[in-house]
N, C-alpha and C. Protein backbone atom coordinates (compact mmCIF):
# COMPACT_ATOMS: atom_id res chain seq x y z
N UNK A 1 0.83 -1.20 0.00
CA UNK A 1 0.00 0.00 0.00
C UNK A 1 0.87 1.26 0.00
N UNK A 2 0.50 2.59 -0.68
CA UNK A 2 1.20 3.82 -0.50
C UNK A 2 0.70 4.25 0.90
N UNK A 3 1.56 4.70 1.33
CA UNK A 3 2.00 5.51 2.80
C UNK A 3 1.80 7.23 2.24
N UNK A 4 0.09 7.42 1.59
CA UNK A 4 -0.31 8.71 1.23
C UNK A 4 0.26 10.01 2.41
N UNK A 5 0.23 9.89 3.48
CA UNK A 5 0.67 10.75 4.37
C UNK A 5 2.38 11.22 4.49
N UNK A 6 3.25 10.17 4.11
CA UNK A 6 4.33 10.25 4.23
C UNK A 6 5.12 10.43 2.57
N UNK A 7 4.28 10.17 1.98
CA UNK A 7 4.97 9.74 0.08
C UNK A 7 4.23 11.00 -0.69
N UNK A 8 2.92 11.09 -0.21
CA UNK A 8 2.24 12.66 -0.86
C UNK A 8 1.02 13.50 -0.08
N UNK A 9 2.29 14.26 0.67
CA UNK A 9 2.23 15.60 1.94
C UNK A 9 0.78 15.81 1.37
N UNK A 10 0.80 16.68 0.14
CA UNK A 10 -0.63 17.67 -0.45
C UNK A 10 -1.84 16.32 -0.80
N UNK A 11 -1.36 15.53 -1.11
CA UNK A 11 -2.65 14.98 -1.33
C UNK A 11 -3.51 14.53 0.48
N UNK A 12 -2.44 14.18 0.97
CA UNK A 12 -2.58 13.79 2.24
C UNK A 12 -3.68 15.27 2.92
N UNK A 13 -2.77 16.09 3.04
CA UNK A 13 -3.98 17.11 3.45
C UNK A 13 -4.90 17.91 3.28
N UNK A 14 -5.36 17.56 1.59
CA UNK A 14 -6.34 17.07 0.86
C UNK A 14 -7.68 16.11 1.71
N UNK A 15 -7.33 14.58 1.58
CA UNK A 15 -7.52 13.67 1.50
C UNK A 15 -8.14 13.78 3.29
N UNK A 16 -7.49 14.53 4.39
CA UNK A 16 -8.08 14.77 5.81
C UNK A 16 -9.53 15.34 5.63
N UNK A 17 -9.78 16.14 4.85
CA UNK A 17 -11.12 17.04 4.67
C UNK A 17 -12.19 15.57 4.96
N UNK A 18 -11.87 14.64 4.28
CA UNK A 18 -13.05 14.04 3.88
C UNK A 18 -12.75 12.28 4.84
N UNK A 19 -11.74 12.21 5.56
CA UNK A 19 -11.43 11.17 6.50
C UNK A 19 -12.57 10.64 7.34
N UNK A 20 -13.75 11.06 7.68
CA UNK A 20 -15.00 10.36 8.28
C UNK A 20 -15.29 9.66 7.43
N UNK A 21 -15.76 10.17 6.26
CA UNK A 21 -16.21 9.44 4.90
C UNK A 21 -15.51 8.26 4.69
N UNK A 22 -14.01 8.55 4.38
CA UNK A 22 -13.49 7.54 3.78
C UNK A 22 -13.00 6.44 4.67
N UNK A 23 -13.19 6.65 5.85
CA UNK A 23 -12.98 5.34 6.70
C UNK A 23 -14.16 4.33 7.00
N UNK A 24 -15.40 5.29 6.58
CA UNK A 24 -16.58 4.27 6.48
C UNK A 24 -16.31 3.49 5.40
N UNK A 25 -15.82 3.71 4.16
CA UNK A 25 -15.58 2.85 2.64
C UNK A 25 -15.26 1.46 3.24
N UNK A 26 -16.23 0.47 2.38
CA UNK A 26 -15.96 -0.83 2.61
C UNK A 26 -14.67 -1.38 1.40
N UNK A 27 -14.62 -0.31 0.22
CA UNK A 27 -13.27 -0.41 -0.81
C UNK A 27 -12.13 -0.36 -0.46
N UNK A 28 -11.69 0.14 0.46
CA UNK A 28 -10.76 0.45 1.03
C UNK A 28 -9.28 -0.09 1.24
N UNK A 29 -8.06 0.17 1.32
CA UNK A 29 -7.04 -1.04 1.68
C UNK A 29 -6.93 -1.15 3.17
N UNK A 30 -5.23 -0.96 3.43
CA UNK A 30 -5.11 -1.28 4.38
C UNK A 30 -5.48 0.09 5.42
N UNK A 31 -5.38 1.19 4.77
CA UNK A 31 -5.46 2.36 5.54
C UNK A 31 -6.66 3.36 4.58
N UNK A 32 -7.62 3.93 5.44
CA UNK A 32 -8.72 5.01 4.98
C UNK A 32 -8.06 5.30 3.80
N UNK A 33 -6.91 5.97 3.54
CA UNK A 33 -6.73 6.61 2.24
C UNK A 33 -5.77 5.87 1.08
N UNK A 34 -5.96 4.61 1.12
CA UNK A 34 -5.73 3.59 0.41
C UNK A 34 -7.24 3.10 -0.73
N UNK A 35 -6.86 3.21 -1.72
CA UNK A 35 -8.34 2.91 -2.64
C UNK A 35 -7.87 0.88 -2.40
N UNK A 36 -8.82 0.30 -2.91
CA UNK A 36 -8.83 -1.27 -2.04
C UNK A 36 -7.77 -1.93 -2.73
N UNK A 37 -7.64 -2.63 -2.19
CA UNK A 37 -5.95 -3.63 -2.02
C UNK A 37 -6.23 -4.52 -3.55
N UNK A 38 -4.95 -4.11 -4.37
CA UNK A 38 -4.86 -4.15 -5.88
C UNK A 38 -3.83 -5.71 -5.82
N UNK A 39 -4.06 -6.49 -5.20
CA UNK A 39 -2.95 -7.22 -4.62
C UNK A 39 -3.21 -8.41 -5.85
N UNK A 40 -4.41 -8.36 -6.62
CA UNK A 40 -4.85 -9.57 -7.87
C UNK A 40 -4.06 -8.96 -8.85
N UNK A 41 -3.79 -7.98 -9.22
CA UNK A 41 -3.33 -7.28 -10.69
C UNK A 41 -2.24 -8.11 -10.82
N UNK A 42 -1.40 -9.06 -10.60
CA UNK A 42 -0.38 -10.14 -11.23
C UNK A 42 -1.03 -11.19 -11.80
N UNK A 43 -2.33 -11.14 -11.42
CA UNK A 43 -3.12 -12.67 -12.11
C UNK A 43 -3.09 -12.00 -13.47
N UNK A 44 -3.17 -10.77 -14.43
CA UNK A 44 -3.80 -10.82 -15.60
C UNK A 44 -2.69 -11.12 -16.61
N UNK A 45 -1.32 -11.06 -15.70
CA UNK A 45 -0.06 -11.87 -16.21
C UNK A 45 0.23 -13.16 -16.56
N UNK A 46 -0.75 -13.41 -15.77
CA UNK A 46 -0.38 -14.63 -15.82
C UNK A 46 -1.39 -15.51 -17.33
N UNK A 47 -0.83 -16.72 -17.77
CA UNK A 47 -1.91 -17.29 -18.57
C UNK A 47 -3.09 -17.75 -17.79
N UNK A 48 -4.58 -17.55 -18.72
CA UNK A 48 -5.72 -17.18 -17.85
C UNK A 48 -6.69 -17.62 -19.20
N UNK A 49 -7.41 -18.13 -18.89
CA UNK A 49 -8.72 -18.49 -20.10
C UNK A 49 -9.91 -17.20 -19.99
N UNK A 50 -10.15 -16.38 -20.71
CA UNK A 50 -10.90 -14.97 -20.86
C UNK A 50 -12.41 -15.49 -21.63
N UNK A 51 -13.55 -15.11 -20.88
CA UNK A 51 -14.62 -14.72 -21.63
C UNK A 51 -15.61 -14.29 -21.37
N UNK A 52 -16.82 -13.82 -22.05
CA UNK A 52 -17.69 -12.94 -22.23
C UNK A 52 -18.72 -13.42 -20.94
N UNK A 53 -18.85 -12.35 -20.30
CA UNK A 53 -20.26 -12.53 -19.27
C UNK A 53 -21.40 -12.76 -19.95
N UNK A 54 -21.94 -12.40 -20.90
CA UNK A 54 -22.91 -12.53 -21.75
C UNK A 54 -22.47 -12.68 -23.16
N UNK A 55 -22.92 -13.79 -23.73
CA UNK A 55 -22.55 -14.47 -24.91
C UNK A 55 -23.95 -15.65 -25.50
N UNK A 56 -23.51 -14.81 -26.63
CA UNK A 56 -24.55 -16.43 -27.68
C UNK A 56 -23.61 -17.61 -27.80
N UNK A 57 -22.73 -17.79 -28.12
CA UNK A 57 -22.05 -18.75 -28.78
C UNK A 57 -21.20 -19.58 -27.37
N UNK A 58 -20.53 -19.22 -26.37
CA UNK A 58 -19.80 -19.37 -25.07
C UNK A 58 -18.62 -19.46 -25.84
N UNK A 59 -17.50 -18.60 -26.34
CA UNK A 59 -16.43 -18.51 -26.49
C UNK A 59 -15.66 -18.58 -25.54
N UNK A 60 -14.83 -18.90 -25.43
CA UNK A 60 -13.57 -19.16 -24.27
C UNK A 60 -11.94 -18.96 -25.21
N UNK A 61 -11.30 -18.36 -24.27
CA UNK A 61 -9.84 -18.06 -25.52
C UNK A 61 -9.23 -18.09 -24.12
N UNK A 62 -7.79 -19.16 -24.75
CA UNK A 62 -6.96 -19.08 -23.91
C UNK A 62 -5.70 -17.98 -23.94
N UNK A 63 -5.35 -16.97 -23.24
CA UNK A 63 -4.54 -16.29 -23.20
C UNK A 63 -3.41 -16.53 -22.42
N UNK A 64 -2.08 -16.73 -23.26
CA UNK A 64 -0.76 -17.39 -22.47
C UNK A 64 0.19 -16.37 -22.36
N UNK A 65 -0.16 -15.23 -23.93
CA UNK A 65 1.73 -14.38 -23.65
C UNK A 65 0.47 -13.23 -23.64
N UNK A 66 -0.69 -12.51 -24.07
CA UNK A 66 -1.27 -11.70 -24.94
C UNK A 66 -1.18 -10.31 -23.65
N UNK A 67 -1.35 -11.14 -22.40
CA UNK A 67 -1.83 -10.69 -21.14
C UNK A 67 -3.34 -8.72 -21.71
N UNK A 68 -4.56 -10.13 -21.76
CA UNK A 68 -5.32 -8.47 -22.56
C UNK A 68 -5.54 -8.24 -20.98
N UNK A 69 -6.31 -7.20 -21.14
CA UNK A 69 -7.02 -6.47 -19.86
C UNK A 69 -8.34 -6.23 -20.16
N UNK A 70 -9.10 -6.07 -19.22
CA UNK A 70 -10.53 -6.33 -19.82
C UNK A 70 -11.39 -5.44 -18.90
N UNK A 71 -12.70 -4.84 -19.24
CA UNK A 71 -13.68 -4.18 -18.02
C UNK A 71 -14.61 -5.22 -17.19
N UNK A 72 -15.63 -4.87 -17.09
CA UNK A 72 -16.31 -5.63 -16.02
C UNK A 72 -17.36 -7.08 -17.08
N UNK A 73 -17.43 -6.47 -18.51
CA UNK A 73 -17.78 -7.44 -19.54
C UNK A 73 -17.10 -8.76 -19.43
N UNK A 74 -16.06 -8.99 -19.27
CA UNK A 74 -15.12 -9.81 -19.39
C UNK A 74 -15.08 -10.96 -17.41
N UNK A 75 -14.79 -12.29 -17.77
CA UNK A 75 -14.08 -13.17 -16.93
C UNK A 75 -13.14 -13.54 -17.15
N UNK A 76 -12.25 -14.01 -16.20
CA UNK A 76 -10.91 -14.84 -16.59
C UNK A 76 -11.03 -16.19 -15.39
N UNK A 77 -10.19 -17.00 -15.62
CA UNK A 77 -9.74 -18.14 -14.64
C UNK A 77 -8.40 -18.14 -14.91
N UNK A 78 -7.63 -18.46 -13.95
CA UNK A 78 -6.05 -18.61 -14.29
C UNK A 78 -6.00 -20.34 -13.49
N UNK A 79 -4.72 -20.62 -13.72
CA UNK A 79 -4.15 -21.55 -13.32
C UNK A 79 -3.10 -22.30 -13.74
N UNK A 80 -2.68 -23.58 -13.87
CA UNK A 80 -1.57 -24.12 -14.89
C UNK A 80 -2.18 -24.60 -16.22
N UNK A 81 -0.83 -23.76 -16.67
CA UNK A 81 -1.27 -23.92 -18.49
C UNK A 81 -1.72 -25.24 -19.13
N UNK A 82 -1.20 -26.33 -18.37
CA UNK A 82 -1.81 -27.55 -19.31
C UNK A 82 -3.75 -27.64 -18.98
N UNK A 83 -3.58 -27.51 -17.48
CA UNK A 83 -5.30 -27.48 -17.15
C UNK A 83 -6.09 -26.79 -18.17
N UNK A 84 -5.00 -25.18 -17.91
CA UNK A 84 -6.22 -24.29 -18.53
C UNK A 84 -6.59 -24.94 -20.13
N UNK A 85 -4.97 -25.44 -20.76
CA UNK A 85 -5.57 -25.48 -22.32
C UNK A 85 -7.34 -26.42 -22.34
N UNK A 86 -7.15 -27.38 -21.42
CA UNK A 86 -8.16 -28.94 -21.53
C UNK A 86 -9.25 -27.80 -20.66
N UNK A 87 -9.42 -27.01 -19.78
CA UNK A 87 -11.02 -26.22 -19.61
C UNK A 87 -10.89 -25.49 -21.03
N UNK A 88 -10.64 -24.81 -21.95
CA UNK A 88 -10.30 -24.14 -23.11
C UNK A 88 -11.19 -24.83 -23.68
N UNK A 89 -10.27 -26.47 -24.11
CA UNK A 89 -10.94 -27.45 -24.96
C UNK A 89 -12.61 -27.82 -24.65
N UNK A 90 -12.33 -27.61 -23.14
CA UNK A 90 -13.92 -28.76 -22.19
C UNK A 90 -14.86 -27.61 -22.68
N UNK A 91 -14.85 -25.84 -22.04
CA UNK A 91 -15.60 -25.31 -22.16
C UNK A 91 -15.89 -24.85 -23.94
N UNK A 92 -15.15 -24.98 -25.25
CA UNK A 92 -15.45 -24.42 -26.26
C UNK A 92 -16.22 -25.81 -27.26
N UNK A 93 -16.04 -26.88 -26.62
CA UNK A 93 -16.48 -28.33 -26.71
C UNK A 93 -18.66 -28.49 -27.01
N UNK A 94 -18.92 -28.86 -28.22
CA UNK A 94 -20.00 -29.66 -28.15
C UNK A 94 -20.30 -30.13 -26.69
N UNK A 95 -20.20 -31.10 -26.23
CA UNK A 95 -20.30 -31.53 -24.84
C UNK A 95 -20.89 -30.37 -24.01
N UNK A 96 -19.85 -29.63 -23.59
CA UNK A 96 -19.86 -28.65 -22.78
C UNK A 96 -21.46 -27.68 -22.97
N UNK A 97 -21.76 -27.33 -24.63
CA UNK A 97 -22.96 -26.30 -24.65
C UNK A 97 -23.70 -27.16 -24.65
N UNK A 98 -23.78 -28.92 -24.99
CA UNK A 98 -24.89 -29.99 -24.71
C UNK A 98 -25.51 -29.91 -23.17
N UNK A 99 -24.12 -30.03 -22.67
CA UNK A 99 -24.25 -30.51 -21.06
C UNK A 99 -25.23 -29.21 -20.20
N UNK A 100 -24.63 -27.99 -20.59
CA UNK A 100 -24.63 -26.79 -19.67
C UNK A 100 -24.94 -25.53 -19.77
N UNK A 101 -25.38 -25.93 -21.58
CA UNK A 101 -25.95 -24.62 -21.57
C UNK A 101 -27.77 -24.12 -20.80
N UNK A 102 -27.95 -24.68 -20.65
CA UNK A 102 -29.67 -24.79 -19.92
C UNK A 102 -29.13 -24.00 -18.43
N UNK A 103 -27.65 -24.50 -17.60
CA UNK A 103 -27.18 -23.91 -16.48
C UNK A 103 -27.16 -22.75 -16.11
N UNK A 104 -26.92 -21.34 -17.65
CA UNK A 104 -27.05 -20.43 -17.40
C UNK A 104 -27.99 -19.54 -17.90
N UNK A 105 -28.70 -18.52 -16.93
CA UNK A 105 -29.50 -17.99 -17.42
C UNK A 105 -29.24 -17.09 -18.71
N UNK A 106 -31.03 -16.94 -19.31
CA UNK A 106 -30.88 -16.60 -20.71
C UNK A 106 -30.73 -15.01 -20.64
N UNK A 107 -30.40 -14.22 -21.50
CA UNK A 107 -30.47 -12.74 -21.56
C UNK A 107 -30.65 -12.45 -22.99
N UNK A 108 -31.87 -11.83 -22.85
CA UNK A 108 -32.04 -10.93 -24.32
C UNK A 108 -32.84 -12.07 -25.22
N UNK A 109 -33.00 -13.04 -24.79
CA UNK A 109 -33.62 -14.02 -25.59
C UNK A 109 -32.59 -15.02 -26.31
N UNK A 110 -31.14 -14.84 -26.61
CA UNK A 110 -30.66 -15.75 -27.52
C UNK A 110 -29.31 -15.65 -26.77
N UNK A 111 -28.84 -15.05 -25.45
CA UNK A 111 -27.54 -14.89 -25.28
C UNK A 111 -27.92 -15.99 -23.91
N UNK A 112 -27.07 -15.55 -22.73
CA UNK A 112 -26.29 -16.54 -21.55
C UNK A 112 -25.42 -16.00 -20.92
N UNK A 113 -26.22 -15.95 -19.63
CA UNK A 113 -25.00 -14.83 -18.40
C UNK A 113 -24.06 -16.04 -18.07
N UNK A 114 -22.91 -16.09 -18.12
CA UNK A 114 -22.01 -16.82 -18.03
C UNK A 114 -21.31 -16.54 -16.39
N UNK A 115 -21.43 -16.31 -15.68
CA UNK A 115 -21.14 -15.55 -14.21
C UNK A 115 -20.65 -16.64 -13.60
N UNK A 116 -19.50 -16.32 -12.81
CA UNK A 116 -18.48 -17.25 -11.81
C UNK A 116 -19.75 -17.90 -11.25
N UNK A 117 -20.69 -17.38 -10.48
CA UNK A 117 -21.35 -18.69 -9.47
C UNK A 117 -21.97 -19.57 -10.63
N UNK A 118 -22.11 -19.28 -12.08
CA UNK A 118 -22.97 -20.50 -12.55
C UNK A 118 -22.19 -21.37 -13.06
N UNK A 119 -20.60 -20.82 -13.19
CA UNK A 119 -19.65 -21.30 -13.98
C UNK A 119 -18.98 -22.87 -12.43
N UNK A 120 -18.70 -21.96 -11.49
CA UNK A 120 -18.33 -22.67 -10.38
C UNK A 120 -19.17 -23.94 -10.07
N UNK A 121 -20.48 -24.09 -10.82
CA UNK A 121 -21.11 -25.06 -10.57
C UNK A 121 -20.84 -26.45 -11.41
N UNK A 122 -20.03 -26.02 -12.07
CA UNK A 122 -20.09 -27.33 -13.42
C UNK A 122 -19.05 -28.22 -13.42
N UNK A 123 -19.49 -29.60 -13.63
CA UNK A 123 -19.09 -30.60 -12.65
C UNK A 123 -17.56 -31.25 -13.91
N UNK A 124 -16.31 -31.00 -14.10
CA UNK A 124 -15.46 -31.12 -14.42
C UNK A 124 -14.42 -32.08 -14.44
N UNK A 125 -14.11 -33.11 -15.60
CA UNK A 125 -13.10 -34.23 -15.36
C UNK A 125 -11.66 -33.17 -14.61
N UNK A 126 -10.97 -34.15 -14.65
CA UNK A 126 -9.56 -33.62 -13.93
C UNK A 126 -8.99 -35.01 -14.84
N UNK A 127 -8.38 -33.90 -16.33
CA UNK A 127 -7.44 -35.13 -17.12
C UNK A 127 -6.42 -35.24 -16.30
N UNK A 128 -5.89 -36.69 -17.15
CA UNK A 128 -4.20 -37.07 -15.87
C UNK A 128 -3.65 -36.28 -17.16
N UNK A 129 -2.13 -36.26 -16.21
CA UNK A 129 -1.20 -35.45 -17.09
C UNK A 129 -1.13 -35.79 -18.82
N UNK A 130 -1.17 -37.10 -18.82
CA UNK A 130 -0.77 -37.27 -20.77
C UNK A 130 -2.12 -36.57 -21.46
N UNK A 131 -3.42 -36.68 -20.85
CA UNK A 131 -4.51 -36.27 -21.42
C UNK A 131 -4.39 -34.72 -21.49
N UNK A 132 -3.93 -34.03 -20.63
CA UNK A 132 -3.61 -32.40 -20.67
C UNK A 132 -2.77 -32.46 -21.57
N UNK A 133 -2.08 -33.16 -21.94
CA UNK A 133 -0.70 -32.40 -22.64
C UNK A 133 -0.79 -32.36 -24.03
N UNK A 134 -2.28 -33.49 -23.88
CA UNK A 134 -2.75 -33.47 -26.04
C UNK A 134 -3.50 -31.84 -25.91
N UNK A 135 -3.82 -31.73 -24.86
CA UNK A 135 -4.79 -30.23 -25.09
C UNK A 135 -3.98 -29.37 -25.03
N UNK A 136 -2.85 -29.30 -24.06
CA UNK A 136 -1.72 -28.31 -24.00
C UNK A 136 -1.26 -27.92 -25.45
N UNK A 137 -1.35 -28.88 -26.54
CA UNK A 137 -1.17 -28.90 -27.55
C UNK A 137 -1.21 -28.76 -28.89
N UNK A 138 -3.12 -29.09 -28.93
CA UNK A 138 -4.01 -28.77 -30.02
C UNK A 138 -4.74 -27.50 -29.94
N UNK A 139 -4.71 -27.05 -28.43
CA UNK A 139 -5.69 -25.49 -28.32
C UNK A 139 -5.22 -24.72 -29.12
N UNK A 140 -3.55 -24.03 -28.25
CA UNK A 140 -2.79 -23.28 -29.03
C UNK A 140 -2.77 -23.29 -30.40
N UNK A 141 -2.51 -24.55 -31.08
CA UNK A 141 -2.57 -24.88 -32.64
C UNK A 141 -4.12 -24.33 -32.96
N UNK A 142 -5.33 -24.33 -32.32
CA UNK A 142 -6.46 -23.95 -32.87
C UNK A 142 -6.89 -22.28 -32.86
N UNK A 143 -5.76 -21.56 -31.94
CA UNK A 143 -5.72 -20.60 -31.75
C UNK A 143 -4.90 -19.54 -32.45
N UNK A 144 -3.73 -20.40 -32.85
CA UNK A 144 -3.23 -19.73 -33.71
C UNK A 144 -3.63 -19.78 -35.15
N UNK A 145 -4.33 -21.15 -35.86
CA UNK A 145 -4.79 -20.73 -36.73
C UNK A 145 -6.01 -20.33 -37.32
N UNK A 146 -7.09 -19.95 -36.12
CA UNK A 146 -8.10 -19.01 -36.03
C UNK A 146 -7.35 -17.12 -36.59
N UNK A 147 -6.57 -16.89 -35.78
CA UNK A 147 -6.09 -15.82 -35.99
C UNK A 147 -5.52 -15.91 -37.36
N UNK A 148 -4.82 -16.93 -37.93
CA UNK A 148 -4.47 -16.69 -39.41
C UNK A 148 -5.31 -17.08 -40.01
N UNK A 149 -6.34 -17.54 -40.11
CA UNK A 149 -7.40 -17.31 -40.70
C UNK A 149 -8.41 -16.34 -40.70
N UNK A 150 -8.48 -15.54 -39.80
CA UNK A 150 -9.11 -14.30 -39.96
C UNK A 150 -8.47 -13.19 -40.29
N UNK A 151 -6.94 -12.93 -40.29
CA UNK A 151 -6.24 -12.57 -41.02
C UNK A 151 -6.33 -12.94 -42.49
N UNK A 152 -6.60 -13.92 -42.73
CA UNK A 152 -6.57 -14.26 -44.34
C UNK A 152 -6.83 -15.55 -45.00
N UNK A 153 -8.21 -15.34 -44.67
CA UNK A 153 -9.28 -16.76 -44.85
C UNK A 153 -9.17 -17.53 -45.88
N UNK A 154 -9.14 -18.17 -46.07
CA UNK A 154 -9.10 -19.53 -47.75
C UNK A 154 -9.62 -20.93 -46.95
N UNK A 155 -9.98 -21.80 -47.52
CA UNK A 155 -10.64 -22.94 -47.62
C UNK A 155 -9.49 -23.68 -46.87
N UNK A 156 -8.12 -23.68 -47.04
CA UNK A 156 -7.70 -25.04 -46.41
C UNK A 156 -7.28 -24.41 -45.03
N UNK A 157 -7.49 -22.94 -44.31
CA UNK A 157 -7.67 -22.82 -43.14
C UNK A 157 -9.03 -23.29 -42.36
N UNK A 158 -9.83 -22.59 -43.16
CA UNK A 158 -11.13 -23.46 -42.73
C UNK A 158 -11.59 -25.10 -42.36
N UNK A 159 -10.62 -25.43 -43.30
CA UNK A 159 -9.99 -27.02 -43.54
C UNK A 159 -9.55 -27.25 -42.39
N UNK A 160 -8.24 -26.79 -42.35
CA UNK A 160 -7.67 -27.08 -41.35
C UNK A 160 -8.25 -27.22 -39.35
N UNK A 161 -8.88 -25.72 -39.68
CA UNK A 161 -9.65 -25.51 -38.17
C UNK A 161 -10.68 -26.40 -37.59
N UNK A 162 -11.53 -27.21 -38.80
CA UNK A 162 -12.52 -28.04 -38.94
C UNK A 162 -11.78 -29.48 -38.09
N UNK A 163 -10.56 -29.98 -38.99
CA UNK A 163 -9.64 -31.46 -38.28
C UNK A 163 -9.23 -30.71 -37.51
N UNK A 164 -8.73 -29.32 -36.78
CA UNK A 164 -7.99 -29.49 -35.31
C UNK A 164 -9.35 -29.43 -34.07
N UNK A 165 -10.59 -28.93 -34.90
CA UNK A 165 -11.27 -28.80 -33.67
C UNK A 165 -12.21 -30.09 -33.54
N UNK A 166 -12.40 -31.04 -34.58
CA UNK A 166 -12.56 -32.00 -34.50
C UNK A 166 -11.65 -33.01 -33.48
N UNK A 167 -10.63 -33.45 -33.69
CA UNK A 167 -9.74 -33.75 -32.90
C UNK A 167 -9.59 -33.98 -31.49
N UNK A 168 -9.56 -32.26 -31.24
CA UNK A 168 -10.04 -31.88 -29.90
C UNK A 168 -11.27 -32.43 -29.39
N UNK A 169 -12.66 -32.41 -30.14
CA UNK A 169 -13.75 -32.90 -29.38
C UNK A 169 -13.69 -34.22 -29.17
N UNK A 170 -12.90 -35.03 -30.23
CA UNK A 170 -12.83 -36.28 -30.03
C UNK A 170 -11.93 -37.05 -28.52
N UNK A 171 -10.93 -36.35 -28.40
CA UNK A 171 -10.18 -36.28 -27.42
C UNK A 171 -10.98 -36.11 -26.01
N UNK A 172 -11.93 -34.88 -25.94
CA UNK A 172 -12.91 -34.58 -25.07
C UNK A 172 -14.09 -35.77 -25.01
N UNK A 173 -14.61 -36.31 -25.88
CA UNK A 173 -15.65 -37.27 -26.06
C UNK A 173 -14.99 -38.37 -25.17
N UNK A 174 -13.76 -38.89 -25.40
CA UNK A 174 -13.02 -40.25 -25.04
C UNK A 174 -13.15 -39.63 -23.52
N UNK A 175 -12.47 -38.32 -23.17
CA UNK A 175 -12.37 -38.29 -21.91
C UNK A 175 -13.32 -38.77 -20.89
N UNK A 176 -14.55 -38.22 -21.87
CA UNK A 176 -15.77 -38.31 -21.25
C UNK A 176 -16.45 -39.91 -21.39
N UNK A 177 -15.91 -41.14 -21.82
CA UNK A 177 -16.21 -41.96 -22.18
C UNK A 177 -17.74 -42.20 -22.54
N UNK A 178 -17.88 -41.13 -23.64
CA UNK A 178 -18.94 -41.35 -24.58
C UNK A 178 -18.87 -42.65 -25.75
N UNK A 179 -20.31 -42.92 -25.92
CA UNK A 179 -20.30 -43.64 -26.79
C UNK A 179 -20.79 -43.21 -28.31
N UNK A 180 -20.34 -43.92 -29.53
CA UNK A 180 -21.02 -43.00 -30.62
C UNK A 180 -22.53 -43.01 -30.42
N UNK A 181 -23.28 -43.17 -30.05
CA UNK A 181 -24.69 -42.92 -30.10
C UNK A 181 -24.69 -41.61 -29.08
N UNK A 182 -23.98 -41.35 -28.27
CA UNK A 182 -24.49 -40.29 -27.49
C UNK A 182 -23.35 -39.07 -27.70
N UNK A 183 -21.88 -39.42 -28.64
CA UNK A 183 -21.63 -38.61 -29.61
C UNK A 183 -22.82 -38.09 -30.50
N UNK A 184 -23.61 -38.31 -31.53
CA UNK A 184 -24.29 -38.61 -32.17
C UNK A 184 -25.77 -37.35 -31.57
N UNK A 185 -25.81 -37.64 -30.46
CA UNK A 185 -26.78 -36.71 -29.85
C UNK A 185 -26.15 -35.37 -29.64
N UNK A 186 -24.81 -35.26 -28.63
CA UNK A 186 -24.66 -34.13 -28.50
C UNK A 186 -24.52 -33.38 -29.72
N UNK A 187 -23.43 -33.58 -30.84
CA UNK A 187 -22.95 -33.05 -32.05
C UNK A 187 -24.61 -32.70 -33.12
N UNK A 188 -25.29 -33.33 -32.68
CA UNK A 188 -26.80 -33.40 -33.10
C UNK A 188 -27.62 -32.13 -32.91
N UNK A 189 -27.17 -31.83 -31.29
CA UNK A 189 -28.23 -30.30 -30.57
C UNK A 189 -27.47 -29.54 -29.99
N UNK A 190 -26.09 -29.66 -29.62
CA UNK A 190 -25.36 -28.63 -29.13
C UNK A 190 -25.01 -27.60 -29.92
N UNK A 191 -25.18 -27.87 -31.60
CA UNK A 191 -24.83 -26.17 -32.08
C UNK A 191 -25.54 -25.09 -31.88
């Protein structure tokens, strides 16, 4: 925390005028004239899976070097990079909008508040390490060539994005020890 009294004299006796006030603030840090304890701002450094509070589609993007910053529109989760790639994979997954989209409420008629308590509810494998490390693997690859493809679209990116995200669900399906008939359903109603 800044030591406002000792580091900045004028703001400090400024900042006395209004000291009843600001010691009622529940924002607060460690001291009245501390705005509240910024002590998270290293998480947005860190790699973190980012997405929309309200969304049609439930996009999820994993962010490893990009570090964006975001307003109050925006969620993140952090943790270790192999996890995050396989929630990346779980949450952008058929499965996932089969399983869970009904979980969150609707907005506007065609969107989905996506909010930590509805997100915190959803019941999640825990791959062993070799199973993370195919996702550690194929996300990135689906991420980077999303971006070169919207940079500069042609058919065998489209191609391409089609077998890596295929892949991925298949990978996710096994996890989930689905069978093709109930492959077959989700890939059926989850778009």
């Amino acid at each position: 925390p800044i030591n406002v009294q000792r580091d900045y004299p004028l703001i400090w006796k400024h900042l006395l005028k209004w000291e009843r006030e600001l010691t009622m603030r529940r924002d607060k840090g460690d001291h009245w004239s501390n705005l509240r304890n910024c002590a998270y701002l290293p998480e947005f450094s860190k790699p973190k899976i980012i997405y929309q509070d309200i969304a049609q589609n439930l996009p999820f993007y994993l962010d490893q070097n990009d570090h964006f910053f975001f307003n109050n529109t925006l969620w993140m989760m952090v943790g270790s990079t192999s996890l995050l790639c396989y929630l990346t994979a779980f949450f952008n997954s058929p499965l996932f909008r089969f399983c869970f989209r009904d979980n969150f409420p609707e907005y506007s008629g065609n969107a989905y508040r996506l909010f930590s308590i509805f997100m915190l509810k959803i019941p999640v494998l825990r791959p062993t390490a070799e199973q993370a490390a195919v996702f550690e693997k194929l996300v990135p690859q689906v991420q980077s060539e999303a971006r070169a493809s919207s940079l500069c679209p042609s058919p065998d990116s489209a191609s391409r994005m089609r077998a890596l995200l295929s892949e991925i669900d298949q990978h996710i399906y096994a996890l989930y020890g689905l069978t093709p008939e109930e492959i077959a359903t989700v890939e059926g109603t989850a778009n």
